[in-house]
Protein backbone atom coordinates (compact mmCIF):
# COMPACT_ATOMS: atom_id res chain seq x y z
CA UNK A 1 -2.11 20.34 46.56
CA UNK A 2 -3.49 20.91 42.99
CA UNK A 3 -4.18 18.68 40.78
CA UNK A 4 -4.00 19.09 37.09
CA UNK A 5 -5.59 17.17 34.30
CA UNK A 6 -3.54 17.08 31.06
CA UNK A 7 -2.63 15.32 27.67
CA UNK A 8 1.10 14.28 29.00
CA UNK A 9 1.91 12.78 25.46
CA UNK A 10 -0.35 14.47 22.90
CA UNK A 11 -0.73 12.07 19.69
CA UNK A 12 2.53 11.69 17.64
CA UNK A 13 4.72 8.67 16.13
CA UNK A 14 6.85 6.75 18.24
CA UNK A 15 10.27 6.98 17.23
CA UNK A 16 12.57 4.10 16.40
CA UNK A 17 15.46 5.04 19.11
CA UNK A 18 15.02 5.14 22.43
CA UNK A 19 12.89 8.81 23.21
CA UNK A 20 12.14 10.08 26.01
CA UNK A 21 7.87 11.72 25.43
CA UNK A 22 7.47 13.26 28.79
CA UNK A 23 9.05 14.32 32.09
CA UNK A 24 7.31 14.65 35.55
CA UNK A 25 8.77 18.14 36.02
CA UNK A 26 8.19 19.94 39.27
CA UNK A 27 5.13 17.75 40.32
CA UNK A 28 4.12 13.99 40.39
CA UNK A 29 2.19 12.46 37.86
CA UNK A 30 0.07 9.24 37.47
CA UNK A 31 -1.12 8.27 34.25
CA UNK A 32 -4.43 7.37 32.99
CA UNK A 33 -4.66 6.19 29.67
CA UNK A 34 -1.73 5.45 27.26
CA UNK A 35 -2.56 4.20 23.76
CA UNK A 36 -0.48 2.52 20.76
CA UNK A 37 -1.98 2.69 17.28
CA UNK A 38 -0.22 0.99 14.59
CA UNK A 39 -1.03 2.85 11.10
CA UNK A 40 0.64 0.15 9.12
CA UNK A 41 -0.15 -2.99 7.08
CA UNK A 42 2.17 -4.93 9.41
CA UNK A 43 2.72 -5.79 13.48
CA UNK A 44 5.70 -3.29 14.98
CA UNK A 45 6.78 -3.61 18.12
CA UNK A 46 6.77 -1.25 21.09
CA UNK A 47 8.32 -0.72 24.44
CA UNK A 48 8.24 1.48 27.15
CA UNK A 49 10.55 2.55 30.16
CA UNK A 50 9.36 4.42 33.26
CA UNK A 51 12.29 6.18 34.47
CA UNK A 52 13.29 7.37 37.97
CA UNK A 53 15.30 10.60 37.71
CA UNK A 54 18.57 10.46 37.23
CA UNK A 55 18.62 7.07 35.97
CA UNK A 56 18.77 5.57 32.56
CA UNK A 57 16.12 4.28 30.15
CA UNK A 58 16.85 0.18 30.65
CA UNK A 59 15.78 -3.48 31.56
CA UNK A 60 15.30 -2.34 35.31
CA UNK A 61 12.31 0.44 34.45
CA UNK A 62 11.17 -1.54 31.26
CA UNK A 63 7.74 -1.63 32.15
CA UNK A 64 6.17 -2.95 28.69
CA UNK A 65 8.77 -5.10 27.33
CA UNK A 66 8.29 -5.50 23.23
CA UNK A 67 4.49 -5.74 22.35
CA UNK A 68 4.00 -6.53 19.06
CA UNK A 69 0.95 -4.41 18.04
CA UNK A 70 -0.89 -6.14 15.14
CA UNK A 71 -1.30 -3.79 11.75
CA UNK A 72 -4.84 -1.37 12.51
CA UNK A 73 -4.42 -2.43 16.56
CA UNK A 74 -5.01 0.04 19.35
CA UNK A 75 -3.12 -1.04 22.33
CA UNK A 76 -4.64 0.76 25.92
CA UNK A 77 -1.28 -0.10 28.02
CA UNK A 78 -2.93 -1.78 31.33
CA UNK A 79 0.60 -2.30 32.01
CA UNK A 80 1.17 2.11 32.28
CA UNK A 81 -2.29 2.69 33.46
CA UNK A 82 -2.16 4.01 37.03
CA UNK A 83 1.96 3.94 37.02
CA UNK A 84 3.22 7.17 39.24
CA UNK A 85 6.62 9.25 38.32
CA UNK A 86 8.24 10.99 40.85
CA UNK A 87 9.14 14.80 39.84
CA UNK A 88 12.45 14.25 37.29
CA UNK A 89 10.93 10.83 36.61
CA UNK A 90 9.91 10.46 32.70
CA UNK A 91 8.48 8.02 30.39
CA UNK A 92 11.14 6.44 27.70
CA UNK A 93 9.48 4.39 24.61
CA UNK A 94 10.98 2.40 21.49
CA UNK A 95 9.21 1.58 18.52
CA UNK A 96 10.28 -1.14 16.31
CA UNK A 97 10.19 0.98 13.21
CA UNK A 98 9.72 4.57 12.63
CA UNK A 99 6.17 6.34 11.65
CA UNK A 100 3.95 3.36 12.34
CA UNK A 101 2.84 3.43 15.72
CA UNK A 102 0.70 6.44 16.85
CA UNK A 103 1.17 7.14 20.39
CA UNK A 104 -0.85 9.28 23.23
CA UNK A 105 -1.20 9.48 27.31
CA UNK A 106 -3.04 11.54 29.90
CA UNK A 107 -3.08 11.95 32.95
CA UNK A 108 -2.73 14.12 36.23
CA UNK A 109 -0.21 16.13 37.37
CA UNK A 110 -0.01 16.85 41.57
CA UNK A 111 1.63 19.48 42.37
């Protein structure tokens, strides 16, 4: 078994569809740290999906359901924070508008 630290989601903006930012591919993966930053003046909302593979981003993986991060908030995620995907498995997230929330997430991959 090895086990491989990484930067699963290196820091972008969220988009404002439904996108999947990684896939456990080959290997399982837990996550460590997730963060939201909202770069904005105003509160967006965010929500993410951990999704089993094969399946479809919806209300039955929606693991953090429409947090409103306040303008200049960073969000940690304790909701994603020590979540496992199964190989094929990815993480799905929605932002309520586009270029305002900054988004990152490491953790290990065990292959």
């Amino acid at each position: 078994m090895t086990v491989t630290v990484k930067n699963i989601i290196p820091r972008k903006q969220a988009e404002n569809v439904q996108t999947t930012q990684y896939t456990a591919t080959n290997c399982k993966t837990i996550i460590d740290k997730f963060t939201v930053t909202n770069t904005t003046a105003g509160a967006v909302t965010f929500a993410c999906n951990l999704v089993a593979s094969g399946e479809a981003a919806g209300v039955s993986n929606l693991v953090l359901s429409t947090r409103s991060i306040a303008a200049g908030e960073t969000y940690t995620c304790p909701e994603l924070v020590g979540q496992v995907l199964e190989p094929g498995g990815f993480i799905s997230t929605l932002a309520g508008a586009a270029t305002s929330l900054t988004i990152s997430a490491s953790g290990r991959e065990i292959t």
